[in-house]
Protein backbone atom coordinates (compact mmCIF):
# COMPACT_ATOMS: atom_id res chain seq x y z
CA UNK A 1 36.78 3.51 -13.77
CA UNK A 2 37.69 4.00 -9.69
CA UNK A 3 36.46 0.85 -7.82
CA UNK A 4 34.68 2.03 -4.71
CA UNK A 5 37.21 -0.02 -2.26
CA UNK A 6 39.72 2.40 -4.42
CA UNK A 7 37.77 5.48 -3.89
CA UNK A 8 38.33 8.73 -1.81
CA UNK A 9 34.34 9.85 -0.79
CA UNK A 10 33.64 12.62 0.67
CA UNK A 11 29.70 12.91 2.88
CA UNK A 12 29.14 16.87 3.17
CA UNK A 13 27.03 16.88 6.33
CA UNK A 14 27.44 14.99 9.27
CA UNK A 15 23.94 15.08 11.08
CA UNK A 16 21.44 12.06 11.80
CA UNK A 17 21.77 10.82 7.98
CA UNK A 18 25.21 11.61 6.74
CA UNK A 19 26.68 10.59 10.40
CA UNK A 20 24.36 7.27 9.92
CA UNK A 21 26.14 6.72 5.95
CA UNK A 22 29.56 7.54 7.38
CA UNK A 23 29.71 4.61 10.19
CA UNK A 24 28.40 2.21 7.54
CA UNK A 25 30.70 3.01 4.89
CA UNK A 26 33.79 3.30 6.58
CA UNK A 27 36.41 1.28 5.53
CA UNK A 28 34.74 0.18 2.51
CA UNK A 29 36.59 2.99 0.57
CA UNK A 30 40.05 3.81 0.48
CA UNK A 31 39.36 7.14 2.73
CA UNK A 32 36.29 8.85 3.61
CA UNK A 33 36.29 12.34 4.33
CA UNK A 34 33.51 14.22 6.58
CA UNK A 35 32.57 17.79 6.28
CA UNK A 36 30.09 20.24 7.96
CA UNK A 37 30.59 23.74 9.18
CA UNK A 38 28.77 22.02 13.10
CA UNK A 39 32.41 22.09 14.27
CA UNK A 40 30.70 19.90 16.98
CA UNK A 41 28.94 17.83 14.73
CA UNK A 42 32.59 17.10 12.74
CA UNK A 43 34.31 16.85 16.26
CA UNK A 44 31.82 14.06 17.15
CA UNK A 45 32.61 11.89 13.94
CA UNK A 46 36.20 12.13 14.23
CA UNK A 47 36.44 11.14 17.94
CA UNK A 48 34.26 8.21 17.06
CA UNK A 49 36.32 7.40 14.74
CA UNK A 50 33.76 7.43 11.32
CA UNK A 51 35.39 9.09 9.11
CA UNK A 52 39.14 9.37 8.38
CA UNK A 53 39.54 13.11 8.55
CA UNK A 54 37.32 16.25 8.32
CA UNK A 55 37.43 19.66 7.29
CA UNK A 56 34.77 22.22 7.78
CA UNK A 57 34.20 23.59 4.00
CA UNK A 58 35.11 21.74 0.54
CA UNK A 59 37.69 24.12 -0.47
CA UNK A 60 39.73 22.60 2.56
CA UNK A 61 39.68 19.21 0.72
CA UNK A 62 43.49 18.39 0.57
CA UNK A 63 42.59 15.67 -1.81
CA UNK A 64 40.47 15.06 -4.75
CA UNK A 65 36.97 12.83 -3.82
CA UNK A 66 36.23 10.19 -6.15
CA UNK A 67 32.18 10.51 -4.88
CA UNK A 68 30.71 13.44 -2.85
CA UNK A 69 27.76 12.25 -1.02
CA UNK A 70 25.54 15.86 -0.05
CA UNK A 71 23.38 15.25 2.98
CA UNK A 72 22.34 18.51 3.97
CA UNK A 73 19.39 20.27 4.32
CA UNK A 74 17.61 20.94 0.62
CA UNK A 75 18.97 24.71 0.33
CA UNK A 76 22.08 23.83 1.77
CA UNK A 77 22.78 21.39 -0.93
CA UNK A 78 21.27 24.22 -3.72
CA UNK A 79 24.13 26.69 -2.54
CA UNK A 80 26.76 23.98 -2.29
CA UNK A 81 25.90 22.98 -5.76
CA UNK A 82 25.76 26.19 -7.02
CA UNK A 83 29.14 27.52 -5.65
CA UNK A 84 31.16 25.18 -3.40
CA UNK A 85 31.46 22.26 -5.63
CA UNK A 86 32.68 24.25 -7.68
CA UNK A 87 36.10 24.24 -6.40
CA UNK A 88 36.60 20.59 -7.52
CA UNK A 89 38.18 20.77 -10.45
CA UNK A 90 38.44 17.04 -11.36
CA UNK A 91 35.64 14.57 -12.64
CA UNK A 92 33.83 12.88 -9.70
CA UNK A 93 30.67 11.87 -8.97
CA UNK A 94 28.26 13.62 -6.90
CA UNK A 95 25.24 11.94 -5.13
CA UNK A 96 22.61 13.80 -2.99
CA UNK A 97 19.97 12.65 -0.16
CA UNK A 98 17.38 15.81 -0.11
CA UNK A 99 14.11 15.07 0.37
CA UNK A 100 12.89 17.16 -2.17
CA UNK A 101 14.23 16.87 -6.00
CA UNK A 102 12.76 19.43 -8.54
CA UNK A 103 15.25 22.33 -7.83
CA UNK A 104 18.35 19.79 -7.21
CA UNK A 105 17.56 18.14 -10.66
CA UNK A 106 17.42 21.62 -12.24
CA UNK A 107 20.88 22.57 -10.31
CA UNK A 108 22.41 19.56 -11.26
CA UNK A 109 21.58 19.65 -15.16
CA UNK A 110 23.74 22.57 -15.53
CA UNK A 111 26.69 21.78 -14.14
CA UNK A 112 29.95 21.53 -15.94
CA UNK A 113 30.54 18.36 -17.54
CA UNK A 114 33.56 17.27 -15.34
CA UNK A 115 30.40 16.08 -12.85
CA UNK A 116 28.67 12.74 -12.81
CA UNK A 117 25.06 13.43 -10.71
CA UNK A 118 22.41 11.27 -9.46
CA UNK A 119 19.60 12.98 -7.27
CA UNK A 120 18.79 10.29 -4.74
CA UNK A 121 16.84 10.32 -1.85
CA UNK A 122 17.15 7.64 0.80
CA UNK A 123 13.93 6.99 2.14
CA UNK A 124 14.67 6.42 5.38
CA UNK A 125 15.10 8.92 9.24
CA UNK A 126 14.22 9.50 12.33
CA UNK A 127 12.68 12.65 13.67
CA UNK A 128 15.88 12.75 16.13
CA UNK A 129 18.65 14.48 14.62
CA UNK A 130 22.61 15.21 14.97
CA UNK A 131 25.06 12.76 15.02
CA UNK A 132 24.44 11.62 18.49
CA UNK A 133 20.68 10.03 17.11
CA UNK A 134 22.85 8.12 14.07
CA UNK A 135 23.09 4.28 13.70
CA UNK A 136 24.62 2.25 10.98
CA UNK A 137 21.92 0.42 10.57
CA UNK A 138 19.81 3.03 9.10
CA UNK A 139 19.48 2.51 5.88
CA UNK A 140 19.35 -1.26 5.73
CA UNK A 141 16.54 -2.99 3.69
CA UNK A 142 15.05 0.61 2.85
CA UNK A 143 14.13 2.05 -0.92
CA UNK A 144 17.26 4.13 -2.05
CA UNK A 145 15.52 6.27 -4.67
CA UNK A 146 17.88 7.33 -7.50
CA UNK A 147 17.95 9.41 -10.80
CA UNK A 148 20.77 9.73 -12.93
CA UNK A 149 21.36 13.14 -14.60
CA UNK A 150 22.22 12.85 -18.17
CA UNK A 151 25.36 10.61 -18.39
CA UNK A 152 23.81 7.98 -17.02
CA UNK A 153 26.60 4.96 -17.79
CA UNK A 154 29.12 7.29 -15.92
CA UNK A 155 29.71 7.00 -11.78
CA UNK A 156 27.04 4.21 -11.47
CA UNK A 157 29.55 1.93 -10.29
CA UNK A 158 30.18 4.21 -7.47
CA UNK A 159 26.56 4.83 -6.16
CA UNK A 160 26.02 1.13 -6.88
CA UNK A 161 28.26 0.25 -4.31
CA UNK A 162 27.32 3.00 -2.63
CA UNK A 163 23.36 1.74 -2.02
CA UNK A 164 24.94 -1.82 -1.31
CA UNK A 165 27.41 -0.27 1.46
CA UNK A 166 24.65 1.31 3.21
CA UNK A 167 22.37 -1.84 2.71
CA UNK A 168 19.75 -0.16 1.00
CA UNK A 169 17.56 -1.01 -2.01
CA UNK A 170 18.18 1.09 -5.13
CA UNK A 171 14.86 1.81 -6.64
CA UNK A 172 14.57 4.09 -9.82
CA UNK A 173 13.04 7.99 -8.58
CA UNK A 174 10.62 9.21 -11.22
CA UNK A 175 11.34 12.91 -11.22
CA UNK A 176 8.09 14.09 -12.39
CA UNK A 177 5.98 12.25 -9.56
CA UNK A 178 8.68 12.46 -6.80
CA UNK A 179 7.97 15.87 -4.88
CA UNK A 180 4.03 15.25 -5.07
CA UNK A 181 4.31 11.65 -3.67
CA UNK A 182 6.35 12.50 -0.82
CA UNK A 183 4.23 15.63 -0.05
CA UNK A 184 1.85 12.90 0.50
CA UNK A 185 3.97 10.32 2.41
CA UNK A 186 5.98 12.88 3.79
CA UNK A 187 5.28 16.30 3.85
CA UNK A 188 2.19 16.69 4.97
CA UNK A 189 2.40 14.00 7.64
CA UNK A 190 5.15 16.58 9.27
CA UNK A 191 2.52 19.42 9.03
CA UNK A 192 -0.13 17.24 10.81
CA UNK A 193 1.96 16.42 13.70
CA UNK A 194 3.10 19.71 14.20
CA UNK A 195 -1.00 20.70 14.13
CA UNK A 196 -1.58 18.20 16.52
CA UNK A 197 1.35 19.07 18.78
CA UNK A 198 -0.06 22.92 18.81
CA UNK A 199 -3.71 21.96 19.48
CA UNK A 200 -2.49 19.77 22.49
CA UNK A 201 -0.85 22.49 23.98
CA UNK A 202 -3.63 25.04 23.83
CA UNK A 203 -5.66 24.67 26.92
CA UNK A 204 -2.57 25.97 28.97
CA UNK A 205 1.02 24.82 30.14
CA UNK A 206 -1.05 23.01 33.57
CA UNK A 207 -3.83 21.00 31.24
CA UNK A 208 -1.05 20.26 28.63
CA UNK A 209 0.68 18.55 30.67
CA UNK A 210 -1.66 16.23 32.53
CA UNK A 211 -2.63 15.74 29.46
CA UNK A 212 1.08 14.42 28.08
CA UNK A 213 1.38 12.05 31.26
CA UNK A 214 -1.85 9.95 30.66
CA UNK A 215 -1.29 10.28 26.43
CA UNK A 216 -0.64 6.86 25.08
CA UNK A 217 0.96 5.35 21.63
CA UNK A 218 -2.11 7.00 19.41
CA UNK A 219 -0.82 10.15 20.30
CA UNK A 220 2.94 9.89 20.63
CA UNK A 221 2.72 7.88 17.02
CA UNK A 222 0.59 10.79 15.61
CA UNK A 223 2.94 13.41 16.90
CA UNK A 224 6.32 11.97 16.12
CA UNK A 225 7.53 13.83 13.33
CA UNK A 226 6.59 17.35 14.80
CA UNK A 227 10.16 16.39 17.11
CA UNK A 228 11.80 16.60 13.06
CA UNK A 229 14.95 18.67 12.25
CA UNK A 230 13.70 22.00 11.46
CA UNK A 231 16.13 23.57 9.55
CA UNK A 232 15.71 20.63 7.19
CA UNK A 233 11.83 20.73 7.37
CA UNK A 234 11.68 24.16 6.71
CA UNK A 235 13.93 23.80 3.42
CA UNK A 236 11.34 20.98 2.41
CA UNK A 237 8.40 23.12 2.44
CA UNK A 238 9.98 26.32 0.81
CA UNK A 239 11.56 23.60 -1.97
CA UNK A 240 7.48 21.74 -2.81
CA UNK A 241 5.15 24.23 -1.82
CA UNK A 242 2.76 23.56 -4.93
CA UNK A 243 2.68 19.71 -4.21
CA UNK A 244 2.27 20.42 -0.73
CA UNK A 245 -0.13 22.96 -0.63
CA UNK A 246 -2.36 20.53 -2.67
CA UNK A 247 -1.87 17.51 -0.65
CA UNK A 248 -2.55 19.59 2.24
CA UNK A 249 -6.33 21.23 0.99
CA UNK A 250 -7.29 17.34 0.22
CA UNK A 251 -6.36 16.71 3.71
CA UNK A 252 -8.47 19.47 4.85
CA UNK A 253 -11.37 18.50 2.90
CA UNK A 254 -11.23 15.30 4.06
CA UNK A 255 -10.80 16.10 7.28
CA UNK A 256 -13.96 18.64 7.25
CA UNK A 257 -15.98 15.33 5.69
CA UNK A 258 -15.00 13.65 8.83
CA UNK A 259 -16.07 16.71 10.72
CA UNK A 260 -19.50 16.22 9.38
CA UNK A 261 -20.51 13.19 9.90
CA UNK A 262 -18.77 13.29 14.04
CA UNK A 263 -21.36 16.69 14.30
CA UNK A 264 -24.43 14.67 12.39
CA UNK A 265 -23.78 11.33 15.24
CA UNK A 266 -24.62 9.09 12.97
CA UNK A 267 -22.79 5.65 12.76
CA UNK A 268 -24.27 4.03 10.04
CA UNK A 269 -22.68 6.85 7.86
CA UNK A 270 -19.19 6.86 9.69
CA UNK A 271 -18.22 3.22 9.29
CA UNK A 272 -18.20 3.06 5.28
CA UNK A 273 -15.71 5.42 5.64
CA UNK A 274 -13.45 4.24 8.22
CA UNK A 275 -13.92 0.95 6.94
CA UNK A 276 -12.72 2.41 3.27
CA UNK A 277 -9.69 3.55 5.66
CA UNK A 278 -8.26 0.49 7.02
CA UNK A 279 -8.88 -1.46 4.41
CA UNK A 280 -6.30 1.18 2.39
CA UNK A 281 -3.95 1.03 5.55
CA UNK A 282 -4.15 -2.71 5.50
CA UNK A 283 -3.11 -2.71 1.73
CA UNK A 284 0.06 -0.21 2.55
CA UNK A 285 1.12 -2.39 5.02
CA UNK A 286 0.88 -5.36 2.58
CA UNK A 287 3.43 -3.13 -0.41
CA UNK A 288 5.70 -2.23 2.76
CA UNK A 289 5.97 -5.44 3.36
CA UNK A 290 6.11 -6.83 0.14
């Protein structure tokens, strides 16, 4: 069994979260490889000096990783897993951080046996992305949500040390209710900061931005993930459109509830229900912190 201060691992993707994994893991392993076809992106983490040496595909890999560590955008990691991992033809462990996990579970279970997988998802970001918006401190005291596939003894040693590396805290993903809770958490936040972002912008490029210049936190907190990687929020939507799409219509309901009781003026009937509201934000804040 490879210790991980033996181990050669090997982060495919070098933007805001494998950049972020790469500074806090160096020089915990015995070498750490970077990889990601953004020669800029790979030019970045070499000059600074994260990662030990890079190549731009994994069939460039002039040595066998111990642990890859995927942290591409959703399809990106479906087509490396499909074909470009693949050209690894010892046992190692493979690890992924999409944010969505039904089709990377189903990818992973058929794999050859030669591959240890656990479908993880980090839950942490920023809606900045690239190397340049990376820290090392990222992941620290955040849930590191993990799934083993099949041989579940095998490579847990690895992406134990892994999560402790990064400073995270490993907490067991349930694959069934995964996609739909983040659609909630997640997902559909996006969606209504991108709506938001549009309808602010609507009266014209002159009202938009006198608008901008007097906007305060409410708004800039409400519109934060609409500044998201899109490439990567794209690939979430076209990976947990059900979930999503159902998240989204209770939103919408809700939100024409609301509607209702703005157009009927009446107080007395608004307050239950923003009362119901912060007492439920009160008691998130209370788990988050807990």
């Amino acid at each position: 069994m490879t210790e991980f201060s033996d181990a050669v691992v090997c982060i495919v993707g070098l933007g805001l979260m494998g950049a972020s994994a790469a500074q806090r893991i160096h020089g915990q392993c015995r070498r750490l490889i970077g990889i990601d076809r953004n020669t800029e992106y790979l030019q970045t983490v070499l000059a600074q000096g994260w990662v030990d040496s890079g190549f731009e595909n994994l069939i460039d890999l002039d040595e066998t990783p111990d642990l890859v560590v995927l942290c591409t955008p959703v399809r990106t990691i479906l087509t490396i897993l499909r074909d470009d991992i693949l050209t690894i033809k010892a046992p190692c462990v493979i690890v992924d951080f999409g944010s969505t996990k039904g089709d990377i579970i189903r990818q992973m279970e058929v794999l050859p046996e030669r591959f240890t997988c656990f479908a993880c998802h980090p839950m942490a970001g920023k809606e900045t992305s690239g190397p340049q918006a990376s820290t090392p401190e990222l992941f620290v005291g955040r849930p590191f949500l993990f799934y083993p596939i099949d041989k579940e003894s095998m490579g847990w040693n690895l992406l134990a040390d892994l999560i402790k590396g990064l400073g995270a805290v490993p907490v067991r993903l349930n694959p069934d209710l995964h996609d739909k809770q983040l659609a909630t958490i997640s997902h559909v936040p996006y969606l209504m900061a991108v709506a938001l972002s549009l309808v602010s912008a609507q009266d014209g490029t002159e009202a938009s931005e006198r608008l901008w210049e007097i906007a305060a936190n409410g708004y800039h907190d409400m519109t934060r993930l609409a500044g998201s990687n899109l490439d990567m929020m794209t690939d979430i939507l076209v990976t947990n459109p059900e979930n999503i799409s159902v998240v989204l219509q209770k939103v919408i309901d809700q939100l024409g509830e609301i509607k209702t009781l703005v157009d009927k003026n009446q107080p007395e009937e608004m307050q239950p229900l923003f009362s119901q509201a912060k007492q439920i934000k009160e008691r998130a804040n209370q788990c988050r912190k807990s």
